[in-house]
C-alpha atoms as a PDB file:
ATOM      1  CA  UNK A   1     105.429 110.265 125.761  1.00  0.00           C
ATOM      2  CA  UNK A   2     103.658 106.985 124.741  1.00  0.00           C
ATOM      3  CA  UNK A   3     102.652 106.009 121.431  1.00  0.00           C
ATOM      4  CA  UNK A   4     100.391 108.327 119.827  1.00  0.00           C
ATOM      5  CA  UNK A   5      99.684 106.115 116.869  1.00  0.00           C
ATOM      6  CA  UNK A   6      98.665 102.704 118.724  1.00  0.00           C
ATOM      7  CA  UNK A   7      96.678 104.756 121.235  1.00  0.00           C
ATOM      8  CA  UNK A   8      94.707 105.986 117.749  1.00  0.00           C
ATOM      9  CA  UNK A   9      94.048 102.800 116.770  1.00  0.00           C
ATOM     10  CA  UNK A  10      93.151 100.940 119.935  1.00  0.00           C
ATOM     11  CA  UNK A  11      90.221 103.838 120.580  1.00  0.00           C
ATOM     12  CA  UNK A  12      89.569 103.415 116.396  1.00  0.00           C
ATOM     13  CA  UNK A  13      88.846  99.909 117.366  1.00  0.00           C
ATOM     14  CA  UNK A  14      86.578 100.859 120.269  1.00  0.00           C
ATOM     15  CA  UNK A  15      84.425 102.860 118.856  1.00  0.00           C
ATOM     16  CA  UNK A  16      83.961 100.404 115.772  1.00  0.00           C
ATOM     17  CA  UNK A  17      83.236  97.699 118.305  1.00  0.00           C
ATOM     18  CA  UNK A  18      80.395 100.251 119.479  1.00  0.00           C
ATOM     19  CA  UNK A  19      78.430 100.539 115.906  1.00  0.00           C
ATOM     20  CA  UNK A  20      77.295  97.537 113.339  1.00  0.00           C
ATOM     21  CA  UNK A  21      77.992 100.055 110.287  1.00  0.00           C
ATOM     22  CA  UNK A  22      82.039 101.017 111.464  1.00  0.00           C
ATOM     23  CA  UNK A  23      82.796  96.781 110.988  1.00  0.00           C
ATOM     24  CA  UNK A  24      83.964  95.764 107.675  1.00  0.00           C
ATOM     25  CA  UNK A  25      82.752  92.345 105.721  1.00  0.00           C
ATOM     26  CA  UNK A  26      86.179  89.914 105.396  1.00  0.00           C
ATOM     27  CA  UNK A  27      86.128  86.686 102.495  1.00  0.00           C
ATOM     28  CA  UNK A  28      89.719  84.898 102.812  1.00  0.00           C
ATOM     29  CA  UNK A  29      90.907  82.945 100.162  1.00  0.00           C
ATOM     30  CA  UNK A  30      93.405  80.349 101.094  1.00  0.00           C
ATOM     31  CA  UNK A  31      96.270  79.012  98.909  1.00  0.00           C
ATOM     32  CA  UNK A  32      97.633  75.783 100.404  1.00  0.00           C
ATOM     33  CA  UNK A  33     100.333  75.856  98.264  1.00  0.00           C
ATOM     34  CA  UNK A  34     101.723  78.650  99.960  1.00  0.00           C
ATOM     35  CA  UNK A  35      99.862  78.685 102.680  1.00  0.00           C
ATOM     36  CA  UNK A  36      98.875  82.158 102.186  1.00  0.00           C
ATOM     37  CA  UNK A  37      95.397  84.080 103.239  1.00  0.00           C
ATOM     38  CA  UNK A  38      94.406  86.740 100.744  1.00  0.00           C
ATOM     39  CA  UNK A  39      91.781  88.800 102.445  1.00  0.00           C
ATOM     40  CA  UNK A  40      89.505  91.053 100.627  1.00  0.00           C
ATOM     41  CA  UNK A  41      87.640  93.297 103.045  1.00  0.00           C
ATOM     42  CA  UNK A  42      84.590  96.072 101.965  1.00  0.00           C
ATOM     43  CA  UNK A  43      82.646  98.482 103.623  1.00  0.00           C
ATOM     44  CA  UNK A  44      78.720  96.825 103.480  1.00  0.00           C
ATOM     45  CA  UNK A  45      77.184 100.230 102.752  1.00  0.00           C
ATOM     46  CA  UNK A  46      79.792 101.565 100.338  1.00  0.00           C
ATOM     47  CA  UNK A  47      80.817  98.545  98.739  1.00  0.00           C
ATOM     48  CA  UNK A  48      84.349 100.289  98.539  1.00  0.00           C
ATOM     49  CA  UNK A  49      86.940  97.206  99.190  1.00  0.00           C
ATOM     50  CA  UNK A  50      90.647  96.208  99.639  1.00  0.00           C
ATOM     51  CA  UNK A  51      92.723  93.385  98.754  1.00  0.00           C
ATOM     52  CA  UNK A  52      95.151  92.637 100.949  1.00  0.00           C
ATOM     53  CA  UNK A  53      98.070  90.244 100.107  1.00  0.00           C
ATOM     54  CA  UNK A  54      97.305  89.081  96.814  1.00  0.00           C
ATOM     55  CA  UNK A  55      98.715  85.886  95.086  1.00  0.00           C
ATOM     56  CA  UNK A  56      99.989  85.072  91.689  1.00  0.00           C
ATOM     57  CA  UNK A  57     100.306  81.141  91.300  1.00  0.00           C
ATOM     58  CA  UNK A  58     103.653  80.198  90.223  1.00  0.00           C
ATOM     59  CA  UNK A  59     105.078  76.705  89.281  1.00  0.00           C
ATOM     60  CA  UNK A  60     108.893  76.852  90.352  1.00  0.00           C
ATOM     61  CA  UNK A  61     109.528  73.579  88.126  1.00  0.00           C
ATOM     62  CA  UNK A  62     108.330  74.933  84.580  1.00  0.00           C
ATOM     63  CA  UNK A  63     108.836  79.059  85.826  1.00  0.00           C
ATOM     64  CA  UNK A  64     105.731  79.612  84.696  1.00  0.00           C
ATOM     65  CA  UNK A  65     102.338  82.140  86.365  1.00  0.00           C
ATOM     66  CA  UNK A  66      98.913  81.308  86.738  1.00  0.00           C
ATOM     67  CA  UNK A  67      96.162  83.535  87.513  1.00  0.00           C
ATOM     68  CA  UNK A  68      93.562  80.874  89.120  1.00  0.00           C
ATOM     69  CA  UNK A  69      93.942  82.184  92.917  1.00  0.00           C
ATOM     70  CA  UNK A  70      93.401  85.769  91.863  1.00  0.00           C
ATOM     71  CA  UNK A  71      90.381  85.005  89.552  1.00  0.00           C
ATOM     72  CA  UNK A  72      89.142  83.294  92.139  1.00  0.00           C
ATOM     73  CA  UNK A  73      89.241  87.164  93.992  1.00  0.00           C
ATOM     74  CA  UNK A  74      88.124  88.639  90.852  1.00  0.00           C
ATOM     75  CA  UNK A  75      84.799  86.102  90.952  1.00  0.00           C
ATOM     76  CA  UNK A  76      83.844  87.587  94.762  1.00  0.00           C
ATOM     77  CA  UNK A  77      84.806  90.995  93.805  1.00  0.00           C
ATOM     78  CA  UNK A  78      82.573  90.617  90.660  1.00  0.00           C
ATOM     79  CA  UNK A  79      79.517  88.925  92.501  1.00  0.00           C
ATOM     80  CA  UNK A  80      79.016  91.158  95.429  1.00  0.00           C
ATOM     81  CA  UNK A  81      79.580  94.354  93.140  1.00  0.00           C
ATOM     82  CA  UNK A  82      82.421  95.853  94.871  1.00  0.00           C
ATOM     83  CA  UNK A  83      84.702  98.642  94.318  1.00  0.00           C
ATOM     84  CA  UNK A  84      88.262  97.603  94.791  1.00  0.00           C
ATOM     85  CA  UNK A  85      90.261 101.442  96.362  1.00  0.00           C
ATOM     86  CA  UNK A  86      93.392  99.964  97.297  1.00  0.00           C
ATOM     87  CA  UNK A  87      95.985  96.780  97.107  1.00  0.00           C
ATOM     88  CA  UNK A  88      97.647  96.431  99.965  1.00  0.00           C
ATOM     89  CA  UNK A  89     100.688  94.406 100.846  1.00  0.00           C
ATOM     90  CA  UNK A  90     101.949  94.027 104.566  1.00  0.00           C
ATOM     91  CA  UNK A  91     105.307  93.440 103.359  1.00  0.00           C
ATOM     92  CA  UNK A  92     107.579  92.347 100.563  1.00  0.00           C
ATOM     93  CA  UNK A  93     106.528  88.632 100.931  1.00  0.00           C
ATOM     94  CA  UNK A  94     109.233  86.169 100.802  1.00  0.00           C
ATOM     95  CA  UNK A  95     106.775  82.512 100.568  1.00  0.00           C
ATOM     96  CA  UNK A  96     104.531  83.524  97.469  1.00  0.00           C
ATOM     97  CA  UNK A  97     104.602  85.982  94.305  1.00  0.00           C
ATOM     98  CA  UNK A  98     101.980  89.544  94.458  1.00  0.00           C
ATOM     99  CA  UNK A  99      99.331  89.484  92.134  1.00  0.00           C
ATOM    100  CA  UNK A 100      98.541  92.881  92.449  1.00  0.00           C
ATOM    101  CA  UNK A 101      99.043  94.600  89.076  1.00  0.00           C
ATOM    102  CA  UNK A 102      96.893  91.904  87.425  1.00  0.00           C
ATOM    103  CA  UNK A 103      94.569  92.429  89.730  1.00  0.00           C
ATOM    104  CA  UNK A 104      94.965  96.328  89.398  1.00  0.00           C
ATOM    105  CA  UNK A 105      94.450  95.898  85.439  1.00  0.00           C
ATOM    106  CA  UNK A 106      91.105  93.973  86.227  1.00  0.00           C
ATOM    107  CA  UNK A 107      89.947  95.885  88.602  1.00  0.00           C
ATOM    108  CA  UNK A 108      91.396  99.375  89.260  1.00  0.00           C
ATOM    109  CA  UNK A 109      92.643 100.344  92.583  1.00  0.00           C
ATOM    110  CA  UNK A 110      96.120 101.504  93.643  1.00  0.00           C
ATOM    111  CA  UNK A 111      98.756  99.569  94.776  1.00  0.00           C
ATOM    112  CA  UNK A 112     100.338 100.747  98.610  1.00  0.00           C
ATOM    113  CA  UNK A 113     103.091  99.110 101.432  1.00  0.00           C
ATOM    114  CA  UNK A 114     104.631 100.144 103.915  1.00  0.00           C
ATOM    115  CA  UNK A 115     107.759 103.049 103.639  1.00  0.00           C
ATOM    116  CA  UNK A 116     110.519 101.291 104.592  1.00  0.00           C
ATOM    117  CA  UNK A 117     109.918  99.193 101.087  1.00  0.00           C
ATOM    118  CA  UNK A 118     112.775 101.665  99.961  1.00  0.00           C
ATOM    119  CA  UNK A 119     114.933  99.897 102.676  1.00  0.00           C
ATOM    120  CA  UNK A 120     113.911  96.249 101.683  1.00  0.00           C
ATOM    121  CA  UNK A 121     114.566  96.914  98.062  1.00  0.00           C
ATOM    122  CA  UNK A 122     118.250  98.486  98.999  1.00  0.00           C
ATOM    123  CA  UNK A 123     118.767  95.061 100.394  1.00  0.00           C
ATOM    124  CA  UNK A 124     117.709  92.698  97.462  1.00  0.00           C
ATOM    125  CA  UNK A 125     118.827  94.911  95.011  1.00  0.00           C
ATOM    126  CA  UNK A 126     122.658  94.214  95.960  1.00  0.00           C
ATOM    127  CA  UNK A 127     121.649  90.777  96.461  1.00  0.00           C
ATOM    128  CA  UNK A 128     120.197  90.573  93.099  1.00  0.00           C
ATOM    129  CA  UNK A 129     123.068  92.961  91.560  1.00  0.00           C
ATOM    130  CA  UNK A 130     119.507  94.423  90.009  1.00  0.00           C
ATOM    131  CA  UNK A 131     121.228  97.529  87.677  1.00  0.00           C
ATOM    132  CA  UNK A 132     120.204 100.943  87.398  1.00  0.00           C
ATOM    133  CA  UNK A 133     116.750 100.364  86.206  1.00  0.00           C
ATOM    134  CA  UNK A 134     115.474  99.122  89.264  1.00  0.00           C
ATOM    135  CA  UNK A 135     114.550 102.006  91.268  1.00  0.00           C
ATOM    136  CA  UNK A 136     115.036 101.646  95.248  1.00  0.00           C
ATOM    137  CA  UNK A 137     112.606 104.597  95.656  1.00  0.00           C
ATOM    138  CA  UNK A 138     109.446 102.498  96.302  1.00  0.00           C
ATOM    139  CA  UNK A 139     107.843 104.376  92.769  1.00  0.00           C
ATOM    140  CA  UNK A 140     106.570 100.898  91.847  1.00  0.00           C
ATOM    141  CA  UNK A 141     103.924 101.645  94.599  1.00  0.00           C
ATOM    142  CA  UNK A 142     101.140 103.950  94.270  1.00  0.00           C
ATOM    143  CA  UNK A 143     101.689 105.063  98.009  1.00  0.00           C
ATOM    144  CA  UNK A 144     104.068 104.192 100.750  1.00  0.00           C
ATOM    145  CA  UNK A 145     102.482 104.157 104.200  1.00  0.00           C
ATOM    146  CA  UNK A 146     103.826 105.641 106.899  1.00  0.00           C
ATOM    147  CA  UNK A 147     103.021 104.550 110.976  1.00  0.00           C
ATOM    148  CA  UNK A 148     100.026 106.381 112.195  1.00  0.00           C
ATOM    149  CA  UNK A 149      98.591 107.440 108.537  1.00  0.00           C
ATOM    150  CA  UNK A 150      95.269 106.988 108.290  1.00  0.00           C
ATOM    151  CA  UNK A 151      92.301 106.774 105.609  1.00  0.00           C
ATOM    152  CA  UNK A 152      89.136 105.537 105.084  1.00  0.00           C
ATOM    153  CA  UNK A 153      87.556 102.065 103.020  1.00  0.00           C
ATOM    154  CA  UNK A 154      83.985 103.538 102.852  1.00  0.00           C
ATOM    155  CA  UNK A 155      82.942 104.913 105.721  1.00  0.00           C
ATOM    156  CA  UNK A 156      85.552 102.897 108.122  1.00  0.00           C
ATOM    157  CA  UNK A 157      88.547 104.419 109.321  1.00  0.00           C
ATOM    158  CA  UNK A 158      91.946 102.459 108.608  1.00  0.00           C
ATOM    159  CA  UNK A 159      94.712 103.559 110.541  1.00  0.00           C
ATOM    160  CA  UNK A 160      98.655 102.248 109.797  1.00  0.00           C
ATOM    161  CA  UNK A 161     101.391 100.650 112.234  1.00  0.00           C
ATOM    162  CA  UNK A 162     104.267  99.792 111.588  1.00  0.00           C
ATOM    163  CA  UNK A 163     105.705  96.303 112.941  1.00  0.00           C
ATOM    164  CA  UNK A 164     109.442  95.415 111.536  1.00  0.00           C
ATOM    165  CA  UNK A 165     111.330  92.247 112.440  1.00  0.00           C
ATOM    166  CA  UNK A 166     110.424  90.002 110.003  1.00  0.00           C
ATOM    167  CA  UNK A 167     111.235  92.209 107.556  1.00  0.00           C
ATOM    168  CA  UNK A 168     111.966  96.301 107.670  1.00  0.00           C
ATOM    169  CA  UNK A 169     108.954  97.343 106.287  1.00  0.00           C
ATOM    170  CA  UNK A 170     105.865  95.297 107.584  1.00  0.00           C
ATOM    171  CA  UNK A 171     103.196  97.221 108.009  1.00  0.00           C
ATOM    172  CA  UNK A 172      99.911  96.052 110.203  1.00  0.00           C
ATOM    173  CA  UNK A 173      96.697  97.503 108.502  1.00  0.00           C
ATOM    174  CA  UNK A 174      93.372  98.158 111.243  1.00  0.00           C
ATOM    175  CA  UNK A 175      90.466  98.222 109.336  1.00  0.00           C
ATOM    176  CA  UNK A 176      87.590  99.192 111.497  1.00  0.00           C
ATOM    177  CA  UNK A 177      87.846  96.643 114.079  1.00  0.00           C
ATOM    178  CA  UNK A 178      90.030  94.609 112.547  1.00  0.00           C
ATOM    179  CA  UNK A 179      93.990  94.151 112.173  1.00  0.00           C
ATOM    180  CA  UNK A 180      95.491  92.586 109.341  1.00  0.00           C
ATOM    181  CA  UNK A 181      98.628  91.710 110.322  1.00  0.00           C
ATOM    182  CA  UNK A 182     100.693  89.916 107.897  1.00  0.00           C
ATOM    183  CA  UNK A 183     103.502  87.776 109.287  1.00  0.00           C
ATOM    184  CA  UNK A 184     103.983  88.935 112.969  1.00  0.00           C
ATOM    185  CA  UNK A 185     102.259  86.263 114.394  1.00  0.00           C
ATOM    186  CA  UNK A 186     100.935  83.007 113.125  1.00  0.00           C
ATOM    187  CA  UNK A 187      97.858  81.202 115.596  1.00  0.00           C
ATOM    188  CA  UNK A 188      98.215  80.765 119.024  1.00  0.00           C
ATOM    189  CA  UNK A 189      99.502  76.820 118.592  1.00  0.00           C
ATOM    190  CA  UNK A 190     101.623  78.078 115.836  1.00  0.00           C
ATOM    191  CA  UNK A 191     103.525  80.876 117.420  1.00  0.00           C
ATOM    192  CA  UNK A 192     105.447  84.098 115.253  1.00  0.00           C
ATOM    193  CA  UNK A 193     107.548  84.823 112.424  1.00  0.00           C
ATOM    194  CA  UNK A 194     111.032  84.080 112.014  1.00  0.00           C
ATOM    195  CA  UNK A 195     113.031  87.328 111.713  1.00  0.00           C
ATOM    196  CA  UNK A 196     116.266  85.904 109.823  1.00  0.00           C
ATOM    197  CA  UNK A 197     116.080  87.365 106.475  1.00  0.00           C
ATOM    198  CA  UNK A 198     117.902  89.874 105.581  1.00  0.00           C
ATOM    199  CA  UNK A 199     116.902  92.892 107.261  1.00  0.00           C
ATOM    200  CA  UNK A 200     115.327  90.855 110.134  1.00  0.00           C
ATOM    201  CA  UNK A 201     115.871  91.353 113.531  1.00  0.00           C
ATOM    202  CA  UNK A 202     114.165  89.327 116.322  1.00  0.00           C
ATOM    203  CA  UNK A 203     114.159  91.988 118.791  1.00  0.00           C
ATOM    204  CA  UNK A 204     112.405  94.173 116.313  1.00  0.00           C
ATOM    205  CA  UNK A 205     109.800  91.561 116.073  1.00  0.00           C
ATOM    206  CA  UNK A 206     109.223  91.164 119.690  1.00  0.00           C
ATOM    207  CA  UNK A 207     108.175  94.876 120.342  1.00  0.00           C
ATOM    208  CA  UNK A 208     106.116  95.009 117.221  1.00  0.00           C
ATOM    209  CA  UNK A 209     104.241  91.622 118.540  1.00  0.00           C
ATOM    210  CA  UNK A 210     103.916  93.362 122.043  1.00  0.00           C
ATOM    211  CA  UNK A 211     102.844  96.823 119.994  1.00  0.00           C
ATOM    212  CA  UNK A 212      99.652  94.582 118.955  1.00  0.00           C
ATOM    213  CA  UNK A 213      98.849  92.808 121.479  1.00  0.00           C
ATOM    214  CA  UNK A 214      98.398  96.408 123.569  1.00  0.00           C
ATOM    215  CA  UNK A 215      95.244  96.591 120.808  1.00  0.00           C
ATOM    216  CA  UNK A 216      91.430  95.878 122.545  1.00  0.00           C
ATOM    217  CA  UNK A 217      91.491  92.255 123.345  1.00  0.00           C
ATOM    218  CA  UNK A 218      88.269  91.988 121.156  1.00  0.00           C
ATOM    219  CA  UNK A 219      90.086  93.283 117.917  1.00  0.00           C
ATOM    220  CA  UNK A 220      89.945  90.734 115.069  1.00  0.00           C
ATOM    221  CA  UNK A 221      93.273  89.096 113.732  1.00  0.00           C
ATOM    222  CA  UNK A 222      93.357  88.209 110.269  1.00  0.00           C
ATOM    223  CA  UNK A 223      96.954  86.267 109.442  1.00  0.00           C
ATOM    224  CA  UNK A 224      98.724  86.132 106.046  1.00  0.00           C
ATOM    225  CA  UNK A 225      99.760  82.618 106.331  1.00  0.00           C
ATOM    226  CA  UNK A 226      99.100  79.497 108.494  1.00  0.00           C
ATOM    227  CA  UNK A 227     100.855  76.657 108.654  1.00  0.00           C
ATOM    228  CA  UNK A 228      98.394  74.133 110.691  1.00  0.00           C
ATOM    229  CA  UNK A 229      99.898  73.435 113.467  1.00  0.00           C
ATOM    230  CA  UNK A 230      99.989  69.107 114.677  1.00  0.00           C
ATOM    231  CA  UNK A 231      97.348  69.090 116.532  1.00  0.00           C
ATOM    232  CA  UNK A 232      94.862  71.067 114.107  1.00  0.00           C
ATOM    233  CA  UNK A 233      92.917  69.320 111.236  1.00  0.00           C
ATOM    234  CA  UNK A 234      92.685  72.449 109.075  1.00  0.00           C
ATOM    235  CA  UNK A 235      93.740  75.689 108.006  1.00  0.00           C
ATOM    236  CA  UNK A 236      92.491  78.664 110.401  1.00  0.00           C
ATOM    237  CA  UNK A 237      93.627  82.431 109.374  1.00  0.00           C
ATOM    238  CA  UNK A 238      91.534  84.338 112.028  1.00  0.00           C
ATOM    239  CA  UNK A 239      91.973  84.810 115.700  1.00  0.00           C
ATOM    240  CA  UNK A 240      91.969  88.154 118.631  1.00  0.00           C
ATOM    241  CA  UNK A 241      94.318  90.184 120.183  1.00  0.00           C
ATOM    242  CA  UNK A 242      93.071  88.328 123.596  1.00  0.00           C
ATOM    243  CA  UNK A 243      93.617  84.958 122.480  1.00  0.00           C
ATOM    244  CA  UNK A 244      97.505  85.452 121.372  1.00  0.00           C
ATOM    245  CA  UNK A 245      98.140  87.349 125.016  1.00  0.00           C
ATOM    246  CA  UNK A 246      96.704  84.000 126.525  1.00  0.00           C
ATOM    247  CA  UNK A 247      97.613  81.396 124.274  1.00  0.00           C
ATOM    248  CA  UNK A 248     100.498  81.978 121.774  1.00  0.00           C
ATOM    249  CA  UNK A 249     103.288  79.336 121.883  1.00  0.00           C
ATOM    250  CA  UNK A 250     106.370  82.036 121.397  1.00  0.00           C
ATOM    251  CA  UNK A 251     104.678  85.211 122.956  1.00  0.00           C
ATOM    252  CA  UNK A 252     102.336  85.304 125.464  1.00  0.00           C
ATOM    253  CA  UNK A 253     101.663  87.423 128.110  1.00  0.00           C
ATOM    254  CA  UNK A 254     104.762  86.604 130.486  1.00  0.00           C
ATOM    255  CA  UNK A 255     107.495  85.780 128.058  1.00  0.00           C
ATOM    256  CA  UNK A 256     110.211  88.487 127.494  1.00  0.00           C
ATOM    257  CA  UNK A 257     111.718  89.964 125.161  1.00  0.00           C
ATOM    258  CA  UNK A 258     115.380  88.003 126.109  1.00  0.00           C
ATOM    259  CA  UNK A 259     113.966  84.888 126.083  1.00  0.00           C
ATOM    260  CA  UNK A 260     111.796  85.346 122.840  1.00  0.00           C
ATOM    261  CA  UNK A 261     114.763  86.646 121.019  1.00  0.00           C
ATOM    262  CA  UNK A 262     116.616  83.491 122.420  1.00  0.00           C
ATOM    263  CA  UNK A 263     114.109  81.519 121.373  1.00  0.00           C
ATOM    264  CA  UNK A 264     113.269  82.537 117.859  1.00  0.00           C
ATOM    265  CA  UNK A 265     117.018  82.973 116.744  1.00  0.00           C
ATOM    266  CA  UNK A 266     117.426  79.448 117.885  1.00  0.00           C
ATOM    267  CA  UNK A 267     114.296  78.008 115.870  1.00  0.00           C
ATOM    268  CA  UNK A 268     115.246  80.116 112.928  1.00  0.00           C
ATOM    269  CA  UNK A 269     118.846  78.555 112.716  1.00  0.00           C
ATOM    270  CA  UNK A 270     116.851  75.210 111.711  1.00  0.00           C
ATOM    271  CA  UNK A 271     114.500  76.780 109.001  1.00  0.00           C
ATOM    272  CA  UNK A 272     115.246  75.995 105.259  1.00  0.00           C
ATOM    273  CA  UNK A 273     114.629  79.068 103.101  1.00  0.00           C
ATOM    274  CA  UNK A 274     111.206  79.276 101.674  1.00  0.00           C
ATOM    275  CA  UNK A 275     110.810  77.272  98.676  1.00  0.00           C
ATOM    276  CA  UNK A 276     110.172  80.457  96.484  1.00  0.00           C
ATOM    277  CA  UNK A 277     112.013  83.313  97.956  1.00  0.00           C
ATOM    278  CA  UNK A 278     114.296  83.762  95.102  1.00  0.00           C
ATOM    279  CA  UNK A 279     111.609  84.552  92.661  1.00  0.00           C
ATOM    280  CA  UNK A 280     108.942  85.583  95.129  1.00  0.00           C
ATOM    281  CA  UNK A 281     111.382  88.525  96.409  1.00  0.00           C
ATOM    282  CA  UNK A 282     112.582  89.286  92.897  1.00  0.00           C
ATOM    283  CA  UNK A 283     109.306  90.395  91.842  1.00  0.00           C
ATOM    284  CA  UNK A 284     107.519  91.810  95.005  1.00  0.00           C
ATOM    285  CA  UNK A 285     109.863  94.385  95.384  1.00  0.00           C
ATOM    286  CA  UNK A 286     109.170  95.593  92.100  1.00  0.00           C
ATOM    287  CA  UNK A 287     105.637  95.537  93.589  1.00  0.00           C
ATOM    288  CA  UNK A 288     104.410  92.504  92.101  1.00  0.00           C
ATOM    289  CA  UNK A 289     105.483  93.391  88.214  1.00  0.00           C
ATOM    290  CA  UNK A 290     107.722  91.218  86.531  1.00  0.00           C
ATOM    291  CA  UNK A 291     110.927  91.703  84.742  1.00  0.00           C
ATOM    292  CA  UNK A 292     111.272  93.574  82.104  1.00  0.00           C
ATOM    293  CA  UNK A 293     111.556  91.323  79.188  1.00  0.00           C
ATOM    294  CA  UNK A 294     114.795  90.740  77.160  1.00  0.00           C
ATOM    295  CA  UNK A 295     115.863  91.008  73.158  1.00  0.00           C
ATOM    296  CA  UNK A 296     114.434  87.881  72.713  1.00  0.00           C
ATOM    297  CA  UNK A 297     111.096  88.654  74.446  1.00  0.00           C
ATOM    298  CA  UNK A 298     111.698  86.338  77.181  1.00  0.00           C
ATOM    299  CA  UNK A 299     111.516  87.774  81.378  1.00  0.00           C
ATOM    300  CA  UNK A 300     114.146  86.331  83.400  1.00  0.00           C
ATOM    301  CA  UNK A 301     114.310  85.773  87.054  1.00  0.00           C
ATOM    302  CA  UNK A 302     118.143  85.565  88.946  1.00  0.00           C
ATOM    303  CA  UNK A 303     119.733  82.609  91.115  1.00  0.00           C
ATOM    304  CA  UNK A 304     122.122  83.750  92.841  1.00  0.00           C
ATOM    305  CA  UNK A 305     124.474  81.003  93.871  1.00  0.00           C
ATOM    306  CA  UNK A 306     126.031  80.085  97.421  1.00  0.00           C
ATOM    307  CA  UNK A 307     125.138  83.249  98.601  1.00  0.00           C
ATOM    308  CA  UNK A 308     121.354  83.189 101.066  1.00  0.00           C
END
């Protein structure tokens, strides 16, 4: 039996390639610092909109947040008069901390990722040694999304995949003809993930990458991150389905899945940790709130020591 669910969005895709009104209208808001694209993406006759990937600034020196990236969101959101429905996060991100439930407070909305959050959050919370108040139930989200569920942003359909290895619960959202992806795949001079975190699997990552890339050609590819590659003078978050299968570095068309999982385990040996993935984790599994404060009023964040 093949798979019902990619099948569902490749012909989604199709027929929103075949009508002007079934497209949605994408601003991307880069953050150098962490190299991360937040995309905010609307329905032009509705005006209902998403935000995808949200970020909260945070100084790792002084451990203090700054809301200038998301009021930057807040300005566009504000200006073209849009309804915000839902926030959505691809995965627990590991480079940059959520700023969902500010931007929730602002603007309304409800806050969804995928499922296998639950599984994510069993991981980090032993990690963390988080107590008994931290659920591991995912009930910090709004909604958990399941592969193949489906909604609608307007009048565009948004179907749901799911596409682990980088971390259990990625989730791939395909708005219209669209397909935010999160961190599958970087550009084509860039290459993919890495798939060494806990929870990661390379293998994983390989047939989620190959799940996409079975998507129209045509379909739209809007990254969470990018990393400029050498030879590039600037930052560039959107490619196509067509040009990874030709062009990507780690994964296209003729590579398999041996040698890819050769290959990334390899490259991932040499990668330092993210500079924030001790505090980014810490709060984006608790879906972008932070601790709860102590007697003395203060929120802490944990180091754990000799340990990632």
């Amino acid at each position: 039996m093949g798979d019902i669910n990619l099948a569902a969005a490749a012909d989604q895709i199709r027929q929103c390639l075949a009508s002007q009104n079934s497209r949605p209208v994408v601003k991307s808001f880069f953050d150098e610092a962490t190299f991360t694209a937040t995309h905010v993406a609307h329905d032009p006759i509705t005006l209902n909109a998403v935000i995808i990937d949200s970020v909260l600034d945070f100084d790792s020196s002084s451990g203090r947040t700054a809301k200038k990236s998301a009021d930057a969101v807040i300005s566009y959101v504000r200006e073209k008069n849009l309804t915000i429905e839902w926030h959505l996060e691809t995965h627990a991100h590991a480079d940059h901390l959520s700023a969902a439930p500010y931007l929730q407070e602002v603007l309304g909305g409800k806050l969804a990722i995928g499922e296998q959050i639950k599984t994510v959050q069993q991981v980090f919370g032993k990690i963390f040694n988080f107590g008994p108040e931290f659920a591991r139930d995912g009930s910090q989200f709004d909604r958990l999304f399941s592969d193949g569920d489906q909604f609608y942003l307007g009048n565009i359909p948004v179907i749901c995949l799911h596409v682990p290895g980088h971390t259990p619960a990625d989730l791939a959202y395909i708005i219209g003809d669209c397909a935010f992806i999160g961190d599958t795949l970087f550009m084509p001079d860039y290459g993919t993930a890495r798939a060494d975190f806990p929870g990661g699997d390379a293998r994983q990552l390989f047939q989620s990458i190959r799940r996409l890339l079975a998507l129209p050609e045509e379909t739209k590819i809007y990254l969470c991150h990018d990393y400029k590659a050498p030879q590039r003078d600037r930052f560039v978050w959107e490619t196509t389905i067509g040009a990874q299968k030709r062009a990507n570095v780690h994964v296209h068309d003729g590579v398999n899945e041996d040698d890819f999982v050769d290959m990334r385990n390899k490259r991932d040996a040499t990668l330092d940790l993210p500079t924030l993935i001790l505090p980014s984790v810490q709060i984006n599994v608790r879906g972008g709130h932070l601790p709860p404060a102590e007697e003395n009023g203060v929120r802490y964040l944990k180091l754990p020591l000799d340990l990632l």
